[in-house]
C-alpha atoms as a PDB file:
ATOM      1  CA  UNK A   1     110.672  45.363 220.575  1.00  0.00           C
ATOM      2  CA  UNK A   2     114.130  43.981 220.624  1.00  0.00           C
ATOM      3  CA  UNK A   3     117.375  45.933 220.936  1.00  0.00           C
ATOM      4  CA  UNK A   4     120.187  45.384 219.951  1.00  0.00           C
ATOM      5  CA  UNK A   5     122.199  47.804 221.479  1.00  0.00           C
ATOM      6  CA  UNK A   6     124.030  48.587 224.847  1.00  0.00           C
ATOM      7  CA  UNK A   7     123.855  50.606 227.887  1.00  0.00           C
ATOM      8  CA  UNK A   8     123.278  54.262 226.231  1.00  0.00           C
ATOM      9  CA  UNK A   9     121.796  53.219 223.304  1.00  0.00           C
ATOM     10  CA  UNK A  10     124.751  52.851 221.081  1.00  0.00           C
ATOM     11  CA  UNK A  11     126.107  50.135 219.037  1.00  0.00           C
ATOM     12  CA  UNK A  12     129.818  49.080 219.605  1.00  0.00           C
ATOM     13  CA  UNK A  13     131.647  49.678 216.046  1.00  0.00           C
ATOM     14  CA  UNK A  14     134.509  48.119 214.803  1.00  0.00           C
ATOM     15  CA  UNK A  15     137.011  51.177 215.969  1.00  0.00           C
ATOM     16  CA  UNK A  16     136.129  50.975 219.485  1.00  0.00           C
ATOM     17  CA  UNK A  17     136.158  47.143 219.432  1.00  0.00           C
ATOM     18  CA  UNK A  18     139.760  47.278 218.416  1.00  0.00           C
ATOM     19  CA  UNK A  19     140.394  50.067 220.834  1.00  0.00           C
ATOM     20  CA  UNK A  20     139.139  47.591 223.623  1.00  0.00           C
ATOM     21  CA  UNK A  21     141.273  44.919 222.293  1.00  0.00           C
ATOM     22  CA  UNK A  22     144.313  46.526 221.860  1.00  0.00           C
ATOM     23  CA  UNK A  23     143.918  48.335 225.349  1.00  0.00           C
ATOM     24  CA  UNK A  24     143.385  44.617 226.706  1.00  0.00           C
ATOM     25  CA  UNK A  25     146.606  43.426 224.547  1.00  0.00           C
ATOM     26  CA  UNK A  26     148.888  46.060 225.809  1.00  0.00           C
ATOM     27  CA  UNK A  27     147.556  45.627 229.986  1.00  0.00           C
ATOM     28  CA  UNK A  28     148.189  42.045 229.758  1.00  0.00           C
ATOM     29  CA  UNK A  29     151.748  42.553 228.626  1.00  0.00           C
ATOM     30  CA  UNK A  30     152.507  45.579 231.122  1.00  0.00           C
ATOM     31  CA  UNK A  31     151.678  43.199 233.443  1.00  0.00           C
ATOM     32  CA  UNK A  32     154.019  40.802 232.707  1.00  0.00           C
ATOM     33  CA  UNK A  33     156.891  42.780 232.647  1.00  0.00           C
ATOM     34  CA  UNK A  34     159.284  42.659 235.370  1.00  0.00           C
ATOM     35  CA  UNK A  35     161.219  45.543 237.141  1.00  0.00           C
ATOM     36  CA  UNK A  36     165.144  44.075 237.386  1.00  0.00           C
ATOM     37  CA  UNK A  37     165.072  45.779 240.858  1.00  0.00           C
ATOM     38  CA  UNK A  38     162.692  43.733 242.570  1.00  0.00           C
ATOM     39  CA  UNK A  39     164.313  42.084 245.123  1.00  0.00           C
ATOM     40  CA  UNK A  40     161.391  38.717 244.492  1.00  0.00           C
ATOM     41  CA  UNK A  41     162.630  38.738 241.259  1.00  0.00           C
ATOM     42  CA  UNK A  42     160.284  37.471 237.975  1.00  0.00           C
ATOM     43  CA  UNK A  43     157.743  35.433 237.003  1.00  0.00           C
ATOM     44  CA  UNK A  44     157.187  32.439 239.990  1.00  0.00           C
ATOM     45  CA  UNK A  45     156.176  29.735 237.388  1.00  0.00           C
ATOM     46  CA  UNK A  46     152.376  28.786 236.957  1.00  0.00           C
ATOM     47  CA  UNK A  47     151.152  30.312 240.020  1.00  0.00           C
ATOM     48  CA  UNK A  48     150.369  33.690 241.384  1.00  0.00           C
ATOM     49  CA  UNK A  49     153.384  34.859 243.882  1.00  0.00           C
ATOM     50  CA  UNK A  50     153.160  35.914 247.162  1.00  0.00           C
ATOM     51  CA  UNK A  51     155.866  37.771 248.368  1.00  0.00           C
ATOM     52  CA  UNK A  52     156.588  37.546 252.073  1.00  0.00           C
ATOM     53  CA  UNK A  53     158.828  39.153 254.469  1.00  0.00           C
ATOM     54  CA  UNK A  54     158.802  39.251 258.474  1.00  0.00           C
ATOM     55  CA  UNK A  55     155.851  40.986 259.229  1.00  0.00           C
ATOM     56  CA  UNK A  56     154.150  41.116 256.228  1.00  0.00           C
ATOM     57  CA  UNK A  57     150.990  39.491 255.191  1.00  0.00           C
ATOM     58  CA  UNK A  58     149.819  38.755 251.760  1.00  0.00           C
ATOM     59  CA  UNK A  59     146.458  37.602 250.109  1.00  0.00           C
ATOM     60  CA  UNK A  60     147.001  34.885 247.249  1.00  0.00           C
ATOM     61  CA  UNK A  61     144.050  34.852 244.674  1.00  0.00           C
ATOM     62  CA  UNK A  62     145.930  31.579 242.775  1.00  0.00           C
ATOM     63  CA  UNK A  63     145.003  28.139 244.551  1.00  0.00           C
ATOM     64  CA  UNK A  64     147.903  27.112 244.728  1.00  0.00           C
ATOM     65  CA  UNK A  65     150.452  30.192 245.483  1.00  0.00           C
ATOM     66  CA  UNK A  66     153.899  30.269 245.190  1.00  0.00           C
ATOM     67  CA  UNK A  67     155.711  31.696 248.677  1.00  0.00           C
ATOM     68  CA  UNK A  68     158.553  33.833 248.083  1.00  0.00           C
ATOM     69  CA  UNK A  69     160.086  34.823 251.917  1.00  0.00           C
ATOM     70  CA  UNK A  70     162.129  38.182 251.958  1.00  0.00           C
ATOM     71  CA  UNK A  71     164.819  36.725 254.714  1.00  0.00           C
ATOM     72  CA  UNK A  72     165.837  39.083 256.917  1.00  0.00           C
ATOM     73  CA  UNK A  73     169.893  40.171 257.018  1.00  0.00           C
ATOM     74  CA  UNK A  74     171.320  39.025 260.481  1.00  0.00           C
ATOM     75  CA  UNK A  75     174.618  38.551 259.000  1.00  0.00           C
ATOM     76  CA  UNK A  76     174.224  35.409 257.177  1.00  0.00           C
ATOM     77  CA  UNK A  77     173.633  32.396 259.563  1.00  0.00           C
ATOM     78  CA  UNK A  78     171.471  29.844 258.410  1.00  0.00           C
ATOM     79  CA  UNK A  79     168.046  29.645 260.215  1.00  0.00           C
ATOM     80  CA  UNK A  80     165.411  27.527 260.080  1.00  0.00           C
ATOM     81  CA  UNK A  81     162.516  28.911 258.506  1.00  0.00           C
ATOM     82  CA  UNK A  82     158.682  27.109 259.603  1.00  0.00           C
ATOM     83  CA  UNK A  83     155.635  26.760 258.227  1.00  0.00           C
ATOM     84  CA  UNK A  84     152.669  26.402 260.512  1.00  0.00           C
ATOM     85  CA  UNK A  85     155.278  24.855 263.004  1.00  0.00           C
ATOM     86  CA  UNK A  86     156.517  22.594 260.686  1.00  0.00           C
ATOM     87  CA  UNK A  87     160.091  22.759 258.973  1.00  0.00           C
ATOM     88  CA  UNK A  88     160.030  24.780 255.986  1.00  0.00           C
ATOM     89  CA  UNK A  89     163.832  24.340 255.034  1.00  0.00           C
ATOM     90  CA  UNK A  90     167.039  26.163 256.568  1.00  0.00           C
ATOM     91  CA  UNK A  91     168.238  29.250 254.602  1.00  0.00           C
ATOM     92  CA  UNK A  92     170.938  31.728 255.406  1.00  0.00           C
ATOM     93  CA  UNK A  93     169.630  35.103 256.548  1.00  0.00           C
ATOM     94  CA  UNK A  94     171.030  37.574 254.559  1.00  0.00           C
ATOM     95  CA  UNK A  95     168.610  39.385 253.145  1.00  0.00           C
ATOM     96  CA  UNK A  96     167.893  37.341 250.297  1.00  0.00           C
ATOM     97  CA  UNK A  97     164.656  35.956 248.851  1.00  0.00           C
ATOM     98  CA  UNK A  98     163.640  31.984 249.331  1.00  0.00           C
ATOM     99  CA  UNK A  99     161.385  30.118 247.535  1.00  0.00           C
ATOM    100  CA  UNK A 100     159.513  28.176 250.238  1.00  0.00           C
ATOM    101  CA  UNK A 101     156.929  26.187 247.176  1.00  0.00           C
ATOM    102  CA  UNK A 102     153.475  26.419 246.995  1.00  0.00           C
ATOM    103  CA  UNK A 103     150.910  26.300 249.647  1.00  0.00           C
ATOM    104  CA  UNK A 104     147.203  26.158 248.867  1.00  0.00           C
ATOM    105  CA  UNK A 105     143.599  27.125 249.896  1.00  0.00           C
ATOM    106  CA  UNK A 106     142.963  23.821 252.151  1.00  0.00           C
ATOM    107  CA  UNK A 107     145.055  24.873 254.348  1.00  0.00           C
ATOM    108  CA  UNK A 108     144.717  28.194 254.839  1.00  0.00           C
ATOM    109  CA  UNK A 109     146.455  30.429 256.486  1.00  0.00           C
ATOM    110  CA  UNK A 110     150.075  29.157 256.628  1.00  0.00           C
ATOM    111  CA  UNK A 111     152.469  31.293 259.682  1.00  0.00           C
ATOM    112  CA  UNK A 112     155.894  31.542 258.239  1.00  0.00           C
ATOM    113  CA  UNK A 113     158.399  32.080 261.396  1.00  0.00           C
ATOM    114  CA  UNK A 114     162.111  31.814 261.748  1.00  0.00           C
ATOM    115  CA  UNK A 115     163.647  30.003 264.506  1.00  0.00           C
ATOM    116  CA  UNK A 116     166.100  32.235 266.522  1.00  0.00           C
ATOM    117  CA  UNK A 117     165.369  35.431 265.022  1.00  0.00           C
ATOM    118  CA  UNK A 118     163.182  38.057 266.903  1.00  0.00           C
ATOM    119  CA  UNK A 119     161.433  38.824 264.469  1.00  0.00           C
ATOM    120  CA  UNK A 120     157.586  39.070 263.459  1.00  0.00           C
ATOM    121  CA  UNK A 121     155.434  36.249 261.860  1.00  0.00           C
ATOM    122  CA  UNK A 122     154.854  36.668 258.339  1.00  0.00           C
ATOM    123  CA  UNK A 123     150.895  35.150 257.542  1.00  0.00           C
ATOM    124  CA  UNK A 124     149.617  33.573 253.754  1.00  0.00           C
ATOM    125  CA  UNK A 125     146.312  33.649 252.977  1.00  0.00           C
ATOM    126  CA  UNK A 126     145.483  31.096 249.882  1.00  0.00           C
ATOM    127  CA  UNK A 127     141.871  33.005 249.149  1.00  0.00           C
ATOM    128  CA  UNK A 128     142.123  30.589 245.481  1.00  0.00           C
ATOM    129  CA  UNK A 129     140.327  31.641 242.360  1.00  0.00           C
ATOM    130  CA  UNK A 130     136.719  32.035 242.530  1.00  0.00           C
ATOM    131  CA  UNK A 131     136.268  33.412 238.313  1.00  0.00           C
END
């Protein structure tokens, strides 16, 4: 015999297949809204943001992912910032957030360091998007 039902034996009706929708609707756009205190700031553009800081270490589901570094205030100098020992770019340390591009799964992990600051390496893992 064939069913046509699901798990419990009931039949979804048309009230609690707009209740699903509109639940699904009103998630998607609580997620995109913003909070104008976060120091990272919006939307990153068309990939998932990871937002760094020394000592911090992030997961990135999005292949690529957008690094956003949290630099540390030591009065403003400008430091150099690195990327698996490689130059990143130079950006003044005053406890501002960088966009240092995006990095992706090939790689994987990327070590984010400052030169001349003692402070802790911050790691990226690009995990990518295995749907």
């Amino acid at each position: 015999m064939c069913e046509s039902s699901i798990a419990g034996g009931r039949v979804p009706t048309r009230k609690s297949l707009r209740f699903l929708a509109l639940t699904t609707v009103c998630g998607s756009l609580a997620a995109c809204a913003t909070n104008p205190n976060d120091p990272y700031g919006g939307w990153a553009g068309n990939f998932d943001r990871a937002n760094l800081a020394p000592g911090r270490s992030v997961v990135c589901y999005s292949d690529p992912c957008t690094a956003q570094y949290m630099m540390p205030d030591a009065g403003g100098s400008v430091y150099v910032v690195r990327v698996n020992n490689l130059l990143a770019g130079q950006y003044p340390a005053a406890g501002q957030v960088v966009n240092l591009g995006a990095y992706y799964h090939y790689n994987s992990p990327y070590r984010f360091t400052i030169d001349g600051l003692n402070v802790p390496p911050a790691i990226l893992w690009v995990a990518g998007s295995y749907w």
